[in-house]
C-alpha atoms as a PDB file:
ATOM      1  CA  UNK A   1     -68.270  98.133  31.859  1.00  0.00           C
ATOM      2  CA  UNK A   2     -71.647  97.152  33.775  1.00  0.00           C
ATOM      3  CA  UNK A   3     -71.068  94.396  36.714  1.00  0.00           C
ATOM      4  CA  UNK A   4     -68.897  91.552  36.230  1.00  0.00           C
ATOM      5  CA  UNK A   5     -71.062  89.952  33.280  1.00  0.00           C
ATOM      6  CA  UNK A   6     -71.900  86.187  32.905  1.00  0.00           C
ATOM      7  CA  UNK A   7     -69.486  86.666  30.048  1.00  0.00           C
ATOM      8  CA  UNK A   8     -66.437  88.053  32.586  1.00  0.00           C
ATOM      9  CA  UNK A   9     -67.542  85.412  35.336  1.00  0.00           C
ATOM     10  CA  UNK A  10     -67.035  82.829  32.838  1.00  0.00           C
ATOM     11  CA  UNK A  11     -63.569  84.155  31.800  1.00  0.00           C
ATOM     12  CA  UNK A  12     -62.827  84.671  35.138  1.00  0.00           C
ATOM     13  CA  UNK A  13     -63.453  80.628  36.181  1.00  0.00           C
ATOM     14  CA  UNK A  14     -61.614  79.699  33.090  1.00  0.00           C
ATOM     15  CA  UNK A  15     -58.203  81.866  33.842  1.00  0.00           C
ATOM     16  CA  UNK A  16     -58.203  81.510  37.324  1.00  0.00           C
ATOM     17  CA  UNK A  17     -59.121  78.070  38.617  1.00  0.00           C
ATOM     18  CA  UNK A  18     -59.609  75.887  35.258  1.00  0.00           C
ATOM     19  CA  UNK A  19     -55.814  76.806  33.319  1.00  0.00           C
ATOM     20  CA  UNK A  20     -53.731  76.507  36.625  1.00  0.00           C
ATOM     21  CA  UNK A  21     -55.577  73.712  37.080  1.00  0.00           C
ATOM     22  CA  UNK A  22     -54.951  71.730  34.125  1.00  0.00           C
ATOM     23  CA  UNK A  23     -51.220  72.938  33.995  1.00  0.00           C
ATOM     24  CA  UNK A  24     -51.236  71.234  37.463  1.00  0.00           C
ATOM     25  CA  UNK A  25     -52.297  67.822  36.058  1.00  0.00           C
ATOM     26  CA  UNK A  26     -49.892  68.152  32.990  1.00  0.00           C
ATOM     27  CA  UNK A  27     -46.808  68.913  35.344  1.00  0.00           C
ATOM     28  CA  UNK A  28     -47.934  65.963  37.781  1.00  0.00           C
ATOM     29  CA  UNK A  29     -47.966  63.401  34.273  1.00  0.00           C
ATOM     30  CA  UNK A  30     -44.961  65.058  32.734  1.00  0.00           C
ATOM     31  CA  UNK A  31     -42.951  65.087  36.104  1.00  0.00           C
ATOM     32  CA  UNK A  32     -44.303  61.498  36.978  1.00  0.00           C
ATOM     33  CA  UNK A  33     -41.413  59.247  38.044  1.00  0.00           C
ATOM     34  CA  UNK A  34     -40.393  56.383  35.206  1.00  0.00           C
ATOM     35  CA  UNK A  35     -42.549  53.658  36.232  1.00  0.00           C
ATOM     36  CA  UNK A  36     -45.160  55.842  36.344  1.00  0.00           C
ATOM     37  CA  UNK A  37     -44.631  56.973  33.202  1.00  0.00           C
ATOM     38  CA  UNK A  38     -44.303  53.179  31.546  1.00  0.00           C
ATOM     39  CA  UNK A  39     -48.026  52.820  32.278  1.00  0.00           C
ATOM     40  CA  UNK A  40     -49.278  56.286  31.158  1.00  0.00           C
ATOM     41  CA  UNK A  41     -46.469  57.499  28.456  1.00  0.00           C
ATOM     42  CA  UNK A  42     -45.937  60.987  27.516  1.00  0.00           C
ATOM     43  CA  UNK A  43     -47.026  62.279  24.141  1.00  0.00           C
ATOM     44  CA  UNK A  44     -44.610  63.278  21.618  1.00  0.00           C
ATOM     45  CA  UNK A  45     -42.915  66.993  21.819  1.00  0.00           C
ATOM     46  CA  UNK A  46     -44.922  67.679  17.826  1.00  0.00           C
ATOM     47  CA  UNK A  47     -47.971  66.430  19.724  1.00  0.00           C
ATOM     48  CA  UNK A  48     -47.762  68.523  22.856  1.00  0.00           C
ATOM     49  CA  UNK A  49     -46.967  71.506  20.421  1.00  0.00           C
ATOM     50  CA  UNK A  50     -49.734  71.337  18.191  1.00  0.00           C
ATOM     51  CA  UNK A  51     -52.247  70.743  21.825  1.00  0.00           C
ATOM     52  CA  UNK A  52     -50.803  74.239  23.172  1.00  0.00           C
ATOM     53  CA  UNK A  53     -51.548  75.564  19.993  1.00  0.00           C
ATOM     54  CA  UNK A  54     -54.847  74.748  20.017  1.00  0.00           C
ATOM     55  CA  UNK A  55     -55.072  75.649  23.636  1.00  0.00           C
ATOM     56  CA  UNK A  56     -53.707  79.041  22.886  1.00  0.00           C
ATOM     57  CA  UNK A  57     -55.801  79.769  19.935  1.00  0.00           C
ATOM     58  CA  UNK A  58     -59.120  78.819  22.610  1.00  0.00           C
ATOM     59  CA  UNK A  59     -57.723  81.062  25.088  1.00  0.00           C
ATOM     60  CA  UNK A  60     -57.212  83.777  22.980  1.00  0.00           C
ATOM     61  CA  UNK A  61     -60.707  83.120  20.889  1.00  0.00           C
ATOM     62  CA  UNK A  62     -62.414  83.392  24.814  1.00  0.00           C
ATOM     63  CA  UNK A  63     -60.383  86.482  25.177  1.00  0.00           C
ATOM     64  CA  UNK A  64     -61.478  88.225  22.179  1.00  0.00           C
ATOM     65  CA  UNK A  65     -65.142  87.201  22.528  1.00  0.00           C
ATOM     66  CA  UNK A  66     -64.953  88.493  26.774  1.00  0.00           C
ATOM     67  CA  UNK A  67     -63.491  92.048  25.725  1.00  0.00           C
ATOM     68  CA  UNK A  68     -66.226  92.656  23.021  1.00  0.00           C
ATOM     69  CA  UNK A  69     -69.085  91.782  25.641  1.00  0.00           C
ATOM     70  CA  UNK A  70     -67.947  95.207  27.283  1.00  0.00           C
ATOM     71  CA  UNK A  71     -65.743  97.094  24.352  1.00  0.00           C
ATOM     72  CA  UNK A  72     -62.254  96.467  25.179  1.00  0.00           C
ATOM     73  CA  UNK A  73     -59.981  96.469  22.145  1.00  0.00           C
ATOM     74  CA  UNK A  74     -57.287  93.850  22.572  1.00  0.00           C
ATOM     75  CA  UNK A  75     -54.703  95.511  20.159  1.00  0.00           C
ATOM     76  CA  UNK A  76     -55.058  99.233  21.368  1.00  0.00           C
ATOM     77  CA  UNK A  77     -51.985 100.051  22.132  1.00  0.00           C
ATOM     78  CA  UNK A  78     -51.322 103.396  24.151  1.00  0.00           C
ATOM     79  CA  UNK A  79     -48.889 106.162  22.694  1.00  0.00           C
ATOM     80  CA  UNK A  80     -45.037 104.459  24.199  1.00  0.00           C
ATOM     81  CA  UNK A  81     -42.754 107.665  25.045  1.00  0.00           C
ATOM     82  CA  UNK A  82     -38.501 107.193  26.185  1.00  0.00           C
ATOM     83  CA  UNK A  83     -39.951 106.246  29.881  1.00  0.00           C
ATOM     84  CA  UNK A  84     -41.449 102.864  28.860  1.00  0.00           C
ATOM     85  CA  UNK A  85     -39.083 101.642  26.185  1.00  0.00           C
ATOM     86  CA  UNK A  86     -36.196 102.745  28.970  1.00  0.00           C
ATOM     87  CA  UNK A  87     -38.265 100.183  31.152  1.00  0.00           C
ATOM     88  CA  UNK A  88     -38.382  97.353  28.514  1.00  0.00           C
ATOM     89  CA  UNK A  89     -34.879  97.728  27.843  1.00  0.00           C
ATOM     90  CA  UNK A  90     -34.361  97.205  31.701  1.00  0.00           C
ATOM     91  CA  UNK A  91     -36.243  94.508  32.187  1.00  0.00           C
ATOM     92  CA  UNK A  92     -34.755  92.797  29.375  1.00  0.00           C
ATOM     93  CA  UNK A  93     -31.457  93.596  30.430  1.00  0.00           C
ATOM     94  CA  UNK A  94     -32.414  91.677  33.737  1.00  0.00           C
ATOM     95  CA  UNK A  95     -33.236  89.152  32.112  1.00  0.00           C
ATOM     96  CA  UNK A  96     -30.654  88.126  30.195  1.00  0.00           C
ATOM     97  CA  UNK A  97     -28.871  88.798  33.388  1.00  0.00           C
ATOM     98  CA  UNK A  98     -30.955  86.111  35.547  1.00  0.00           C
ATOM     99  CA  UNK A  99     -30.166  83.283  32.540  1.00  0.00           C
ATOM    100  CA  UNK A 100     -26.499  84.339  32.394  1.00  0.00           C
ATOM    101  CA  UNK A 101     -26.845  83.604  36.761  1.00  0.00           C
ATOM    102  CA  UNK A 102     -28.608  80.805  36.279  1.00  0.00           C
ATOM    103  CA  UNK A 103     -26.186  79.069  33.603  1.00  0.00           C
ATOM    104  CA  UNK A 104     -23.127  80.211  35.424  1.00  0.00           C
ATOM    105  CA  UNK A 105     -24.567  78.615  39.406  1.00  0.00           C
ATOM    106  CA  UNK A 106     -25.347  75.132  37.684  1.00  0.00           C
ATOM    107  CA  UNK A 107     -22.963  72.071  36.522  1.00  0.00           C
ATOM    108  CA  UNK A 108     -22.879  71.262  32.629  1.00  0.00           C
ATOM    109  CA  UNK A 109     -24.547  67.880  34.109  1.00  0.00           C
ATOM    110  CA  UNK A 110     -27.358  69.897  35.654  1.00  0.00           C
ATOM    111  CA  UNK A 111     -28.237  72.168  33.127  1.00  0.00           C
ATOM    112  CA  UNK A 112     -28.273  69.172  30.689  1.00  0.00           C
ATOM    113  CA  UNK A 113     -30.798  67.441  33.285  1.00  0.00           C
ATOM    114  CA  UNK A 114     -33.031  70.096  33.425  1.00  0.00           C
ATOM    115  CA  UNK A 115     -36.983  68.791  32.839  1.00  0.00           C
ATOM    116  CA  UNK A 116     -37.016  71.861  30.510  1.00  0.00           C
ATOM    117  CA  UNK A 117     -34.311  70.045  27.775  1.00  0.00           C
ATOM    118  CA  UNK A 118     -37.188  67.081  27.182  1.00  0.00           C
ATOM    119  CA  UNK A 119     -39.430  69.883  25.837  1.00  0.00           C
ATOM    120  CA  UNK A 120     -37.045  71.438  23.062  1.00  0.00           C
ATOM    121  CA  UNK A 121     -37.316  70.254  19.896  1.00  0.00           C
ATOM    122  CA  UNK A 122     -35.168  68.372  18.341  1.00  0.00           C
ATOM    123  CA  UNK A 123     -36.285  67.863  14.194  1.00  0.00           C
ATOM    124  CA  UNK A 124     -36.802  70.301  11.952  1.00  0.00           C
ATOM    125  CA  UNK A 125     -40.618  70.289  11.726  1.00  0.00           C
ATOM    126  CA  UNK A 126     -40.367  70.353  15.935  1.00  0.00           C
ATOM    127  CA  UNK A 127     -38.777  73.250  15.500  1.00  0.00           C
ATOM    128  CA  UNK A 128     -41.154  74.968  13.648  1.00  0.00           C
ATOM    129  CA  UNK A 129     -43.782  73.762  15.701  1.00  0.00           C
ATOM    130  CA  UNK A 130     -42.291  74.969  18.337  1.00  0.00           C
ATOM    131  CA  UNK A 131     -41.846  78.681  16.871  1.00  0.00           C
ATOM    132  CA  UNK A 132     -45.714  79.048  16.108  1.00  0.00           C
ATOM    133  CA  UNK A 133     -46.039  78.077  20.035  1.00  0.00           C
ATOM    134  CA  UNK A 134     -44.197  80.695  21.035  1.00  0.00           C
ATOM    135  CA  UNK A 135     -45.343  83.456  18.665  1.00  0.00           C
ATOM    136  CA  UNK A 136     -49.069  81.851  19.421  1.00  0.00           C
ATOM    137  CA  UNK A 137     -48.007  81.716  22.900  1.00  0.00           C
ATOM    138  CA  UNK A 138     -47.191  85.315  23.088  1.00  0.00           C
ATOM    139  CA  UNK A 139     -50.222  86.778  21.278  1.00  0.00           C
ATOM    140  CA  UNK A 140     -52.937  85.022  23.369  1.00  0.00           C
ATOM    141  CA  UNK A 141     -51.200  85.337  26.806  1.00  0.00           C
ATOM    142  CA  UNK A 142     -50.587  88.965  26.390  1.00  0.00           C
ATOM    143  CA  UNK A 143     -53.996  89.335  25.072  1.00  0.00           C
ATOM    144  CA  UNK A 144     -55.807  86.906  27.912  1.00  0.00           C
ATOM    145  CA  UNK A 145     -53.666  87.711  30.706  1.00  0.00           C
ATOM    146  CA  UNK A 146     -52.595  90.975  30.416  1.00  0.00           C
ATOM    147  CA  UNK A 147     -55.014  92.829  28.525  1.00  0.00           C
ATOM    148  CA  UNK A 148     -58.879  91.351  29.083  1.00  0.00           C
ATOM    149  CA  UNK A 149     -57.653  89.819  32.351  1.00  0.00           C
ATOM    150  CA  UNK A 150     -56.511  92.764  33.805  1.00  0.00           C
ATOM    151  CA  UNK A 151     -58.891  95.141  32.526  1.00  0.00           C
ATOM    152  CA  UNK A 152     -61.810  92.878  34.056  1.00  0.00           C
ATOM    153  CA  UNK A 153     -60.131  92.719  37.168  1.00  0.00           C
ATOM    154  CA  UNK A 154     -59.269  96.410  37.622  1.00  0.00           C
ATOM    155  CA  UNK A 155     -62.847  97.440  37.013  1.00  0.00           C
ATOM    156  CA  UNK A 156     -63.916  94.357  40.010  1.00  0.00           C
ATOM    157  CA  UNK A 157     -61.016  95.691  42.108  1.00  0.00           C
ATOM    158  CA  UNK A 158     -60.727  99.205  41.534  1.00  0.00           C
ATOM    159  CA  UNK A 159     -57.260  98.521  42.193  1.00  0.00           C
ATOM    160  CA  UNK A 160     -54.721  98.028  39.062  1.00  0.00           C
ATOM    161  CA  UNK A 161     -52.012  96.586  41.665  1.00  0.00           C
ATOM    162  CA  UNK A 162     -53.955  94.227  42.733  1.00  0.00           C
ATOM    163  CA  UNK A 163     -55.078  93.783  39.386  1.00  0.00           C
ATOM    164  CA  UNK A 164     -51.555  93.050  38.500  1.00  0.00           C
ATOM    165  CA  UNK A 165     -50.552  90.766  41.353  1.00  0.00           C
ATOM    166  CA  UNK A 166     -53.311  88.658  40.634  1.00  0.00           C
ATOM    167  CA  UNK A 167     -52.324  88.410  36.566  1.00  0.00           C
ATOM    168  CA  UNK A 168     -49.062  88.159  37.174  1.00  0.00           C
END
């Protein structure tokens, strides 16, 4: 890699200020109190799937295109030995742990009130919908995020904890 690139600078802008701040506006309209939301009305759960889609397919098309500008392949993987599927395994593990936390803290009326519960689907084409957002969801962040992302940002840094602290 030579320099940032008018390529990375552009990926850069996009992943760091543009994304956060359009999730910012979408949180502020889907959060919106009920009069509020009489005026402006939220779009269907099958239309807010098929828009991340879309999103996601972008984001990962702008990924693709920024790591050929300087020869990073997005699906080399490195050789995965005991050590880093022992580390999966554990962070899995905690996970499962935090939800089982999380249910167990809250009231049936709160976890039923969650903002979360308006989002799954509820019809059998939602659901399906919302199963190619979360397999398109997990290809194209991986690849943006963790892969182009933090290679670009490693090389600007020299650091790969910083690197990491600023993906994550």
């Amino acid at each position: 890699m030579h320099g940032v690139g008018a390529a990375r600078a552009v990926y850069l802008t996009c992943l760091l200020l543009l994304l956060p701040a359009m999730a910012f506006r979408s949180a502020r309209v889907f959060n919106a109190p009920a009069e509020d939301a009489a005026r402006r009305p939220i779009p269907s759960r099958a239309t807010i799937y098929l828009n991340s889609i879309v999103m996601l397919l972008l984001l990962f098309a702008l990924a693709w295109f920024t790591a050929r500008t300087f020869g990073y392949r997005v699906f080399d993987l490195p050789r995965l030995g005991a050590r880093e599927f022992a580390a999966g395994a554990g962070a899995l593990i905690f996970q499962f742990a935090m939800m089982f936390v999380s249910h167990a803290v809250r009231s049936a009326g709160e976890l039923r009130d969650m903002p979360v519960n308006r989002m799954m689907p509820r019809s059998p084409r939602e659901r399906v919908l919302y199963s190619a957002t979360s397999v398109v969801a997990g290809i194209s962040e991986e690849a943006a995020y963790r892969g182009v992302l933090m290679a670009i940002l490693w090389y600007a840094l020299g650091n790969g904890w910083i690197a990491a602290l600023v993906c994550a």
